[in-house]
C-alpha atoms as a PDB file:
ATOM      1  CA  UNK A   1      73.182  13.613  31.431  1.00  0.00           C
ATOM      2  CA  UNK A   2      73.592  10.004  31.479  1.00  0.00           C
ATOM      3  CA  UNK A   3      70.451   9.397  33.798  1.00  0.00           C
ATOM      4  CA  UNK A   4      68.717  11.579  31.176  1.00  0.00           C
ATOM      5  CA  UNK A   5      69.779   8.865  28.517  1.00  0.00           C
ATOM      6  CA  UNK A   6      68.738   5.966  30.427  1.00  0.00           C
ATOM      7  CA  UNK A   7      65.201   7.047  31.168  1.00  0.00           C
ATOM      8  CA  UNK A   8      65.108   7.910  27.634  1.00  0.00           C
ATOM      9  CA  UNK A   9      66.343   4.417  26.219  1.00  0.00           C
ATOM     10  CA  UNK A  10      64.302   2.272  29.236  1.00  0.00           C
ATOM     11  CA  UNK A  11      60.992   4.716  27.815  1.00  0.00           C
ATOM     12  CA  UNK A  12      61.783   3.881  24.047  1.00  0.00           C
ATOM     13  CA  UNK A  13      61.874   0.205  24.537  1.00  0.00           C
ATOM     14  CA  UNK A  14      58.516   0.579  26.017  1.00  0.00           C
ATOM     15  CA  UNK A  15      57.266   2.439  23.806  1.00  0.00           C
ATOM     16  CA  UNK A  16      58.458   0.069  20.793  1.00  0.00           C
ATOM     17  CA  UNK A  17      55.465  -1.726  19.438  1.00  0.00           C
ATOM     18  CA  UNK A  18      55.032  -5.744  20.395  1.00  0.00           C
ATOM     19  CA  UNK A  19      57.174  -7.985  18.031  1.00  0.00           C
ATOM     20  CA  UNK A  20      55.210 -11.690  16.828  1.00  0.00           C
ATOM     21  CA  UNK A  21      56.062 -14.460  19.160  1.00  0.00           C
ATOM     22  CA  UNK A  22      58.101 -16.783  16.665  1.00  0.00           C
ATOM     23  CA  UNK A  23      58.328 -20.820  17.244  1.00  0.00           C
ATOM     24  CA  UNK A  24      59.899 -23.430  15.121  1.00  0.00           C
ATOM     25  CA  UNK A  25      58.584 -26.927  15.932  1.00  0.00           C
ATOM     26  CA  UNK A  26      58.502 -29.792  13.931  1.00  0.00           C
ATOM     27  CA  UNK A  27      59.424 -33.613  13.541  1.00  0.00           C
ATOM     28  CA  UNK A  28      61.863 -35.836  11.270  1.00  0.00           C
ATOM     29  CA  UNK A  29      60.815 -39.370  10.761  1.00  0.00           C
ATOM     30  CA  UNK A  30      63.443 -42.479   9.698  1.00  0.00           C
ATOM     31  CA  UNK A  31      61.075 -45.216   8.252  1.00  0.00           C
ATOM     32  CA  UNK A  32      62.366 -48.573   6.652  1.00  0.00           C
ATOM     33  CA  UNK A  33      61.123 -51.831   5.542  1.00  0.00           C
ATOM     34  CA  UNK A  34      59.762 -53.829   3.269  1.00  0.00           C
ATOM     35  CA  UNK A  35      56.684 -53.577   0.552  1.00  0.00           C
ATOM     36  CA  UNK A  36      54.979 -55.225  -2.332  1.00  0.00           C
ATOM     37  CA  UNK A  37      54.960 -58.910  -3.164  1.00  0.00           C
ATOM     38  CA  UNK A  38      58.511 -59.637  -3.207  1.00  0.00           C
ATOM     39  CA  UNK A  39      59.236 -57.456  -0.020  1.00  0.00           C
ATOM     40  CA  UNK A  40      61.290 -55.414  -1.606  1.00  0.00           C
ATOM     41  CA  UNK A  41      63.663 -53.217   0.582  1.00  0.00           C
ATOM     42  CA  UNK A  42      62.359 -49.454   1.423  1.00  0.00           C
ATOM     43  CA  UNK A  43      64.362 -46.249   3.080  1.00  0.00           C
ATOM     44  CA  UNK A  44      62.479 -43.117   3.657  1.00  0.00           C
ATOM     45  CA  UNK A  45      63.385 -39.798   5.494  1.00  0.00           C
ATOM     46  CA  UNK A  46      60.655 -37.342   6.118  1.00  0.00           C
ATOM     47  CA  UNK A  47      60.975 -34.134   7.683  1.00  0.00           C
ATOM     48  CA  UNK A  48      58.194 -31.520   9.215  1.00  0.00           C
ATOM     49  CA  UNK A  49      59.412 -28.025   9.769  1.00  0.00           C
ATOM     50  CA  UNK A  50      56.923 -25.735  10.984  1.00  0.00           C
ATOM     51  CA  UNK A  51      57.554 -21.631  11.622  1.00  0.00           C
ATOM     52  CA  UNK A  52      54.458 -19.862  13.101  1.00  0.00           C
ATOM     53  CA  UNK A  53      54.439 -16.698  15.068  1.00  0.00           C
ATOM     54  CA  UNK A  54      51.201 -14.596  16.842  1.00  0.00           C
ATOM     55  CA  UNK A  55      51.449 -11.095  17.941  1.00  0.00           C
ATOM     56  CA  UNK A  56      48.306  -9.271  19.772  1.00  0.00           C
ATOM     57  CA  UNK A  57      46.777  -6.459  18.252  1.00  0.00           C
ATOM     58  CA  UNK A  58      44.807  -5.681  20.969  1.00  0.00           C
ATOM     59  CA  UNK A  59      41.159  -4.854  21.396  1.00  0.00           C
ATOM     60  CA  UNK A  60      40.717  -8.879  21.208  1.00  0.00           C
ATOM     61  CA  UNK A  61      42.322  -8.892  17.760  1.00  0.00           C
ATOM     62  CA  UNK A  62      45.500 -11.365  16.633  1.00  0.00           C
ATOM     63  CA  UNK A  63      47.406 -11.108  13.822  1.00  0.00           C
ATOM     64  CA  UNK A  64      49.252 -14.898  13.373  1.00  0.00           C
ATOM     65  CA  UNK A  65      51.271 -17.305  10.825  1.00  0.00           C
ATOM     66  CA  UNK A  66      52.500 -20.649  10.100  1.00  0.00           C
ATOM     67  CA  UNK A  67      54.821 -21.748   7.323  1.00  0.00           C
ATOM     68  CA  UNK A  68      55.101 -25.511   7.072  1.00  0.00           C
ATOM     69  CA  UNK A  69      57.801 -26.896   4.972  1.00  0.00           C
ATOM     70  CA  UNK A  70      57.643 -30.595   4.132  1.00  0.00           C
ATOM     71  CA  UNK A  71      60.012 -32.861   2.293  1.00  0.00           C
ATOM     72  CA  UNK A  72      61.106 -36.666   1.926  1.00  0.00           C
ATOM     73  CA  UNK A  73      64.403 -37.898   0.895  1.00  0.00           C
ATOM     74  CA  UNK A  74      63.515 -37.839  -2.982  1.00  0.00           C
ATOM     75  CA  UNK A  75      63.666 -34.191  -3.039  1.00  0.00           C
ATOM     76  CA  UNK A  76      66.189 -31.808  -3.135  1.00  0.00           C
ATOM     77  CA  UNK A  77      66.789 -28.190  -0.475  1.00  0.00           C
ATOM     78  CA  UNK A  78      65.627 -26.140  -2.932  1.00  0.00           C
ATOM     79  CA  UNK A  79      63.420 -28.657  -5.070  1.00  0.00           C
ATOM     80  CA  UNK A  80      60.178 -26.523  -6.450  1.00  0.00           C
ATOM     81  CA  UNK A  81      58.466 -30.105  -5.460  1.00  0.00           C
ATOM     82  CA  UNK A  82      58.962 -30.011  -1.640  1.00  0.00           C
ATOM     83  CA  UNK A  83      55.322 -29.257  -0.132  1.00  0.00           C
ATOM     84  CA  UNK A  84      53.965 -26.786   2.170  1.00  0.00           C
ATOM     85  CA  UNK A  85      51.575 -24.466   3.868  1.00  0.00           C
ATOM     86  CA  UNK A  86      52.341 -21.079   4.210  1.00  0.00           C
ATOM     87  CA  UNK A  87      49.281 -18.873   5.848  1.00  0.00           C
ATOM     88  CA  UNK A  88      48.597 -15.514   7.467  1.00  0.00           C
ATOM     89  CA  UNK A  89      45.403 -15.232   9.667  1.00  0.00           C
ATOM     90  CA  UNK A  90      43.539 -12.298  11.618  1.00  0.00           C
ATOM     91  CA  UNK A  91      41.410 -13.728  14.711  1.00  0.00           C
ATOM     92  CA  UNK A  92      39.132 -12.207  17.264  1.00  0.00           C
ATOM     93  CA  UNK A  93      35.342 -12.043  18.220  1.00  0.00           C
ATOM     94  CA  UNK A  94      34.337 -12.148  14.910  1.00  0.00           C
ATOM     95  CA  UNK A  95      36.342 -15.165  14.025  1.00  0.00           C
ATOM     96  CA  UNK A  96      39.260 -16.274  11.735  1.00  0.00           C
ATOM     97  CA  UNK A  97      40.137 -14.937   8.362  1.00  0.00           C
ATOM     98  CA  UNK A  98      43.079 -16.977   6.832  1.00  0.00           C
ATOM     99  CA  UNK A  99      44.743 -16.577   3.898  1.00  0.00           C
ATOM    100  CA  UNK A 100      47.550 -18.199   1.597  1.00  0.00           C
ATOM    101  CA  UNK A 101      48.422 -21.320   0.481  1.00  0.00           C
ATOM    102  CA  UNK A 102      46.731 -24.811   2.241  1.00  0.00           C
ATOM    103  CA  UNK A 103      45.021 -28.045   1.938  1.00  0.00           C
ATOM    104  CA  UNK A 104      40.970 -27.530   1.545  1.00  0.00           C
ATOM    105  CA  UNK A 105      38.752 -28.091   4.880  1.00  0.00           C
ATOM    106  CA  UNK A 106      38.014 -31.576   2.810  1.00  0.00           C
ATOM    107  CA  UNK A 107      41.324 -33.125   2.590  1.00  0.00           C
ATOM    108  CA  UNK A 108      43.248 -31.313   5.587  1.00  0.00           C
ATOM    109  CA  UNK A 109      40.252 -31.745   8.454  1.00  0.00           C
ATOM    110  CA  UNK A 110      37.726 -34.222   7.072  1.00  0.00           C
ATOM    111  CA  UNK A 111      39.459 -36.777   5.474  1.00  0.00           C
ATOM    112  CA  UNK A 112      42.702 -36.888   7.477  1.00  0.00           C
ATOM    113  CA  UNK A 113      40.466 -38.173  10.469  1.00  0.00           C
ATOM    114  CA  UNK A 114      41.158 -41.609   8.563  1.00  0.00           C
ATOM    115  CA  UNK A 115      44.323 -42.169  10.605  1.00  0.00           C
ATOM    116  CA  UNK A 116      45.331 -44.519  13.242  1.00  0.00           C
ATOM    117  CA  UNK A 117      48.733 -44.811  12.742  1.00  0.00           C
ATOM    118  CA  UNK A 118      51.922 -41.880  12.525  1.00  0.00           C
ATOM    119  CA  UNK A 119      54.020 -43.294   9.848  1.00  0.00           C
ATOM    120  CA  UNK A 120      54.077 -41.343   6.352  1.00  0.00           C
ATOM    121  CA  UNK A 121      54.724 -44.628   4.235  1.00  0.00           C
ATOM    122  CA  UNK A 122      51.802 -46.611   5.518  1.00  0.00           C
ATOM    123  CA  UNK A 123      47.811 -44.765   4.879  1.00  0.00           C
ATOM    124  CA  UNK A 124      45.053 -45.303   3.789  1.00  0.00           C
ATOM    125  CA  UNK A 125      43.902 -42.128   3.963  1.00  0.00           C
ATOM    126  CA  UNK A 126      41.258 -41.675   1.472  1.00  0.00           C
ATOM    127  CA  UNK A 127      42.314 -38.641  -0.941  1.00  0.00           C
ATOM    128  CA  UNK A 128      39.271 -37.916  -3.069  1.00  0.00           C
ATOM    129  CA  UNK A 129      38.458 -34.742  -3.810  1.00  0.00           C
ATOM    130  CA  UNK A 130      39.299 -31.961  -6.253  1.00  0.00           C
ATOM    131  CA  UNK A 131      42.891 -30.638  -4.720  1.00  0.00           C
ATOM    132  CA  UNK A 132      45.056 -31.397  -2.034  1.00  0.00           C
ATOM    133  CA  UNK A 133      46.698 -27.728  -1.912  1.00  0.00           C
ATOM    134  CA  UNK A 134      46.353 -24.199  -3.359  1.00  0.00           C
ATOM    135  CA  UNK A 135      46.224 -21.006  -2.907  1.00  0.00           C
ATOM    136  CA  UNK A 136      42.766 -19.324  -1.097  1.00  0.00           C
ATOM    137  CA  UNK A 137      41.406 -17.995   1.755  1.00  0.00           C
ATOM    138  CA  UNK A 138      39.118 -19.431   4.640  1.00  0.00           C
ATOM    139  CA  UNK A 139      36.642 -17.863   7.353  1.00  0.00           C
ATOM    140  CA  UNK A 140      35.418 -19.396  10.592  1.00  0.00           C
ATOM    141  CA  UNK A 141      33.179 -18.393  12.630  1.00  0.00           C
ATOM    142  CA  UNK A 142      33.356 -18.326  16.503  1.00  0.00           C
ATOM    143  CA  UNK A 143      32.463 -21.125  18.551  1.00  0.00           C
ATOM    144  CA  UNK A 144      29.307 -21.415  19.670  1.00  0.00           C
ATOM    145  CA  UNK A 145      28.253 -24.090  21.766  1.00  0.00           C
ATOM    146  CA  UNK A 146      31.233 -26.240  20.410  1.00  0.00           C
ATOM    147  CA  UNK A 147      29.760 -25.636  16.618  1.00  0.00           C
ATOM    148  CA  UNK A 148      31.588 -23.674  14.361  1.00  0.00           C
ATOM    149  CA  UNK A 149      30.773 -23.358  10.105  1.00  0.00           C
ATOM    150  CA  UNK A 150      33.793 -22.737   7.811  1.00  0.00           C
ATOM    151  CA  UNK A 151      33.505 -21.453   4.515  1.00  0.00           C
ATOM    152  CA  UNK A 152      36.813 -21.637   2.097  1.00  0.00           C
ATOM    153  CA  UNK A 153      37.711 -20.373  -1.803  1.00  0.00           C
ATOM    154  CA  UNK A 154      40.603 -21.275  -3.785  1.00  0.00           C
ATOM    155  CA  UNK A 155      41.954 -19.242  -6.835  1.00  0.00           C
ATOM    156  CA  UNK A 156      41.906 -22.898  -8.647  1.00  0.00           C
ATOM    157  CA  UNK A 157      38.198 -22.800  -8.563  1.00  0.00           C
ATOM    158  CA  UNK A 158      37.330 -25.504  -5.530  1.00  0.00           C
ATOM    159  CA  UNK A 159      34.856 -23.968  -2.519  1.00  0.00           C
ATOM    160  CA  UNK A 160      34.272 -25.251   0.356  1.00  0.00           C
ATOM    161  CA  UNK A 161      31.361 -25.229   2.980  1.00  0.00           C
ATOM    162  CA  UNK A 162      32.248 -27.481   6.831  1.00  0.00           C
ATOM    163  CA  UNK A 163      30.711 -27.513  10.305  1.00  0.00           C
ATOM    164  CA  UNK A 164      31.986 -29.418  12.857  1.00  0.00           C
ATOM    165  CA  UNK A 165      31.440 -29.428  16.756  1.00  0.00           C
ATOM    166  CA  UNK A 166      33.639 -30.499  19.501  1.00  0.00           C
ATOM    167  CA  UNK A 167      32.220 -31.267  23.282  1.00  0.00           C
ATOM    168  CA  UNK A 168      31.529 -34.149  25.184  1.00  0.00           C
ATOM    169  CA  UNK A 169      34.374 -36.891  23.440  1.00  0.00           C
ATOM    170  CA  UNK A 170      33.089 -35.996  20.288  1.00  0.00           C
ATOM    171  CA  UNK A 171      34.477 -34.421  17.384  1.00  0.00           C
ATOM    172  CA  UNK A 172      32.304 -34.054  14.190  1.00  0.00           C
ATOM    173  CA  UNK A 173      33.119 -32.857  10.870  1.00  0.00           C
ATOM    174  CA  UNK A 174      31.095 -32.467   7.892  1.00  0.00           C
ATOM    175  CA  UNK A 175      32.309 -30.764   4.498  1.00  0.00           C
ATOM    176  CA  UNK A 176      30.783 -30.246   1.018  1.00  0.00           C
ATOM    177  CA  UNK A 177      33.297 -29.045  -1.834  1.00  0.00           C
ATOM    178  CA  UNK A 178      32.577 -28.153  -4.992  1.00  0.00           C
ATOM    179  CA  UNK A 179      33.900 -27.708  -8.193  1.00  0.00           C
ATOM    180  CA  UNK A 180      34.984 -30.159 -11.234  1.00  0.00           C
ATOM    181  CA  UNK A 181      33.889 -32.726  -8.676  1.00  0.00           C
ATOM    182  CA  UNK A 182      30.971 -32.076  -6.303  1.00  0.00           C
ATOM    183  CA  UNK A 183      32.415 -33.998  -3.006  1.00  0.00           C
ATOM    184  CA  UNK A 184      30.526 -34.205   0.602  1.00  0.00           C
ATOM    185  CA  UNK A 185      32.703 -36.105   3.734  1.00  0.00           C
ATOM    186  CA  UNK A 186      31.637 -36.392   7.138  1.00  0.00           C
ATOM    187  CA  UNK A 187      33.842 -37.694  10.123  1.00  0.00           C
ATOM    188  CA  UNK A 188      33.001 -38.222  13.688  1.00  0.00           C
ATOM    189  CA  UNK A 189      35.234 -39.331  16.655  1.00  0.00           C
ATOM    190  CA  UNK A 190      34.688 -40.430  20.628  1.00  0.00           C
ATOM    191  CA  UNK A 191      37.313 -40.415  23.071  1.00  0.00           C
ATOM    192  CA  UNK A 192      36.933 -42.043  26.064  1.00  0.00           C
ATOM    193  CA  UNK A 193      39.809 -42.586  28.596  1.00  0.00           C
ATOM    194  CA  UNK A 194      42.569 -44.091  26.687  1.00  0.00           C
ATOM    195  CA  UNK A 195      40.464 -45.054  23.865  1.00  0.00           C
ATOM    196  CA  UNK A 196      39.554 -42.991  20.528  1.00  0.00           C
ATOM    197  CA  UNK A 197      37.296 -44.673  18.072  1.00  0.00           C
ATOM    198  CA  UNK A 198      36.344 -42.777  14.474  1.00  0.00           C
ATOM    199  CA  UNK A 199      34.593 -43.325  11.223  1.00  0.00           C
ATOM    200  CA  UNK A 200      35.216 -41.144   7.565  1.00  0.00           C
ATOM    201  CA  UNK A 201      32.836 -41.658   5.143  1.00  0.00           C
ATOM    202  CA  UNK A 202      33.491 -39.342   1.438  1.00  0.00           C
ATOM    203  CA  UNK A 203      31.431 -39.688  -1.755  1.00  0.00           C
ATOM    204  CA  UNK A 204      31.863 -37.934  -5.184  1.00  0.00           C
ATOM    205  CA  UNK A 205      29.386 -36.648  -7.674  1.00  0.00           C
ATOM    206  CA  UNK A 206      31.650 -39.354 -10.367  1.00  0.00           C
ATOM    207  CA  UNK A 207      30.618 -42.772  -8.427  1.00  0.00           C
ATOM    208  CA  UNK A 208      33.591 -42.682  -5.544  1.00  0.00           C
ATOM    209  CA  UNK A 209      33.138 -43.556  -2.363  1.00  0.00           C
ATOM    210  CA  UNK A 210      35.028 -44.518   0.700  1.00  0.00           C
ATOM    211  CA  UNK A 211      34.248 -45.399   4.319  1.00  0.00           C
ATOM    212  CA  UNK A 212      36.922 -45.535   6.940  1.00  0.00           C
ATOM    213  CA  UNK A 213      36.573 -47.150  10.674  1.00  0.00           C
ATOM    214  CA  UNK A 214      39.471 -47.222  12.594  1.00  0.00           C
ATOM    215  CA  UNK A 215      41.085 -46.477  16.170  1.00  0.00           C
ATOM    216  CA  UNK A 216      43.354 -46.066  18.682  1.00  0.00           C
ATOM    217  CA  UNK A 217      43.905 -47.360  22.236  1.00  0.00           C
ATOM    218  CA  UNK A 218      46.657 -46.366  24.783  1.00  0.00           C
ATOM    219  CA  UNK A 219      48.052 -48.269  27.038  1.00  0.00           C
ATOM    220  CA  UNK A 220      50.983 -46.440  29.350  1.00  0.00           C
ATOM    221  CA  UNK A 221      53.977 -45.892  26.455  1.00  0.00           C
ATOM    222  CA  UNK A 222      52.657 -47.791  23.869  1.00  0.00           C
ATOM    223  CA  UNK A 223      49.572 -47.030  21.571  1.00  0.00           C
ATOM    224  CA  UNK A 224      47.886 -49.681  19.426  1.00  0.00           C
ATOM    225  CA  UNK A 225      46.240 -48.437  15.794  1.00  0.00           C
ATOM    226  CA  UNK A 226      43.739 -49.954  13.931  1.00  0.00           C
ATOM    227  CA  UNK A 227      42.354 -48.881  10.523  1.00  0.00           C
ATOM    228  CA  UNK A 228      40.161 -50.351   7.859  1.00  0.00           C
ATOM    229  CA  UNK A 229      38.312 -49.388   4.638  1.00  0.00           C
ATOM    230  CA  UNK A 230      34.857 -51.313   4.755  1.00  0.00           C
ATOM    231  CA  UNK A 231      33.760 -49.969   1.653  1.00  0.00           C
ATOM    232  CA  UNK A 232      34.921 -48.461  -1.844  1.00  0.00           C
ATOM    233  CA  UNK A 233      33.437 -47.687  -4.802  1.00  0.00           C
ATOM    234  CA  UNK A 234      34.114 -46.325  -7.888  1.00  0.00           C
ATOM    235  CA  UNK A 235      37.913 -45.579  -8.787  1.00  0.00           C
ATOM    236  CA  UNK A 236      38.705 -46.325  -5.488  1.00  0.00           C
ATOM    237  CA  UNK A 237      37.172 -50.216  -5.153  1.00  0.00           C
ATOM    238  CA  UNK A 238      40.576 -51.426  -5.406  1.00  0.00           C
ATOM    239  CA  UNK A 239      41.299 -50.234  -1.753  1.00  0.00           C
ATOM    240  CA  UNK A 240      37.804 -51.818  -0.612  1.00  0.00           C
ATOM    241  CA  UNK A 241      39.185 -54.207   2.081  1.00  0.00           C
ATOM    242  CA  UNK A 242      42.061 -52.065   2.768  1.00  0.00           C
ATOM    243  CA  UNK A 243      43.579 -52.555   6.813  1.00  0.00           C
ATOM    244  CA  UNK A 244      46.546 -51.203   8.599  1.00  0.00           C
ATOM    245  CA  UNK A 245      47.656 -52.268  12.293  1.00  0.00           C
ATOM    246  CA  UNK A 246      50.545 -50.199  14.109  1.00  0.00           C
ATOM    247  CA  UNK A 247      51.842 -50.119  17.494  1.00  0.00           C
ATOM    248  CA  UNK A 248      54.001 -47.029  18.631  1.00  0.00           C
ATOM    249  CA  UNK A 249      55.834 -47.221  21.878  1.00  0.00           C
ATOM    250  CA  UNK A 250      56.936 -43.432  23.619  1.00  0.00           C
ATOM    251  CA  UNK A 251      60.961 -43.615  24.272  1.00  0.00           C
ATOM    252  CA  UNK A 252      60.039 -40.388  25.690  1.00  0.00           C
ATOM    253  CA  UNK A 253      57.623 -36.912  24.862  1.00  0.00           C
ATOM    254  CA  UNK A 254      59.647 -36.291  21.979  1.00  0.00           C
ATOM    255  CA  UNK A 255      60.943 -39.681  20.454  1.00  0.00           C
ATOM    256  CA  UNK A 256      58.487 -42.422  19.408  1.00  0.00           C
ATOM    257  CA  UNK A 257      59.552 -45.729  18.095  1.00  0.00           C
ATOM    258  CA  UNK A 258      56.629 -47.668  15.990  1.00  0.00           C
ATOM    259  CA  UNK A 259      55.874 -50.683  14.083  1.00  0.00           C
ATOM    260  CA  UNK A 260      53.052 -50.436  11.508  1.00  0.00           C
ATOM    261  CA  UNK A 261      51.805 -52.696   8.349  1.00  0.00           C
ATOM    262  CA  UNK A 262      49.592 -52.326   5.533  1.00  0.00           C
ATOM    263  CA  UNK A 263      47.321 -55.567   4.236  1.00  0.00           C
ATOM    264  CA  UNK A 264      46.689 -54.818   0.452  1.00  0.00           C
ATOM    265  CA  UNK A 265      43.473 -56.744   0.733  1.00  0.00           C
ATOM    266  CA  UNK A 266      42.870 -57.104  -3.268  1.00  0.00           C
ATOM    267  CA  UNK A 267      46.440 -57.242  -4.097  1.00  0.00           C
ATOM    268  CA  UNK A 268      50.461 -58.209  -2.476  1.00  0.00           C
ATOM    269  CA  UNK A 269      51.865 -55.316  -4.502  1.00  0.00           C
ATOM    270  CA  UNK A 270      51.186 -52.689  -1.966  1.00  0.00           C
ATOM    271  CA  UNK A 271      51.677 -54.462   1.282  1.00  0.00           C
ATOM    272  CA  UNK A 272      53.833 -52.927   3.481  1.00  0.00           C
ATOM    273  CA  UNK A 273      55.579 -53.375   6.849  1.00  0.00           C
ATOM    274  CA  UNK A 274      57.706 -50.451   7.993  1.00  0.00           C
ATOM    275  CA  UNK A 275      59.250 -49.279  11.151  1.00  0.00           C
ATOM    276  CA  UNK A 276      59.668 -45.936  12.018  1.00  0.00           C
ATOM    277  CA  UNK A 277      61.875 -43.980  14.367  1.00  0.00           C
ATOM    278  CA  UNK A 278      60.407 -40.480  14.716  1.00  0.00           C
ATOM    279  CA  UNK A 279      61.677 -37.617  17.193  1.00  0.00           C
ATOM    280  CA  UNK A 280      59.716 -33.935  17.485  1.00  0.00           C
ATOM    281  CA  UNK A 281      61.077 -30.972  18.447  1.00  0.00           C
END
């Protein structure tokens, strides 16, 4: 009787269908300093939780999601304010379907290429563009020969078209979004060895325009950051001139100490020279 129990429990547990693989990642960031013309004094505590999960459906099909909660000190827990993407995706030879709530191709893979440094309180990322997060759905096709073409909607009325390719050092991106604003960005990037050079160029149907050059360059713990707008137009000439510098030293994989400051090149008021202690889990 018993043995007829156990073969009966051991056959049920292999018979129960695969649960999602769950992981919870994510990073908290201390940053303080000083900013504007007077160097006035500046705390900020930033925190990245991230859920996602994958389970195999089989036949080549995954079913998969990622819920990203994002908050500063300003916010409450439970503040309807706090930021975040929350997304369920189906994957397999045909591609990615993703739904739920996100940043557009634009402003989440295009623009953000304008980064050389990993502190929230110093960018100079640009940000034009019709919405930074809403609720849609995306498709991607499969990679072929390092080239894939995304195509996005959003119940808020922006659409998206991208293509970018990866091979070779390169990464290329290139988006056009449309809706109260028509808005085309491109971005391109070469690593080689310990250094990655990159350029971010976006233009609006209003007059706006931004280009972005910038870098980064490793040497053993420590990585040096470079960025700098060469050019704005439009509502966005006052960041024309634009320059941060960082340097970010590796206490280990998970904690990362760095110095980085903003040059407000047409005015003191947004200057900025912070430094961060960040540690990911």
């Amino acid at each position: 009787m018993k043995k007829t129990i156990v073969a009966a429990a051991v056959a049920a547990v292999f018979a129960a269908p695969a649960m999602a693989d769950v992981k919870l990642s994510g990073a908290i960031f201390y940053e303080t300093g000083v900013t504007g013309a007077n160097d006035s004094s500046v705390s900020e505590v930033y925190t990245d939780i991230v859920f996602s999960g994958s389970e195999d459906l089989g036949n080549g099909m995954k079913a998969g999601f990622k819920i990203v909660q994002t908050q500063d000190n300003a916010e409450a827990v439970n503040a309807d304010t706090a930021e975040g993407t929350r997304t369920v995706s189906l994957s397999g030879d045909f591609g990615s379907i993703m739904g739920g709530s996100f940043e557009s191709y634009t402003e989440g893979n295009v623009m953000s290429m304008a980064a050389s440094e990993g502190v929230h309180t110093v960018s100079i990322e640009p940000n034009a563009g019709n919405a930074t997060m809403a609720t849609g759905h995306r498709y991607t096709t499969p990679s072929f020969q390092g080239v894939k073409v995304i195509a996005e909607a959003f119940n808020d009325g922006v659409s998206t078209v991208g293509i970018e390719y990866s091979g070779n050092g390169i990464t290329a991106k290139y988006a056009q979004e449309a809706s109260v604003l028509d808005v085309d960005s491109f971005a391109i990037q070469y690593k080689m060895g310990d250094l990655t050079v990159k350029a971010v160029n976006t233009q609006a149907n209003d007059g706006d325009e931004i280009t972005f050059v910038g870098g980064t360059y490793s040497m053993g713990a420590n990585t040096f950051g470079l960025g700098l707008i060469t050019d704005a137009k439009g509502n966005d000439a006052s960041t024309d001139g634009d320059m941060t510098i960082s340097v970010a030293h590796a206490l280990s994989k998970s904690t990362t100490v760095q110095l980085a400051v903003k040059d407000d090149d047409s005015a003191a008021t947004d200057d900025k020279t912070i430094l961060s202690l960040v540690h990911k889990f």
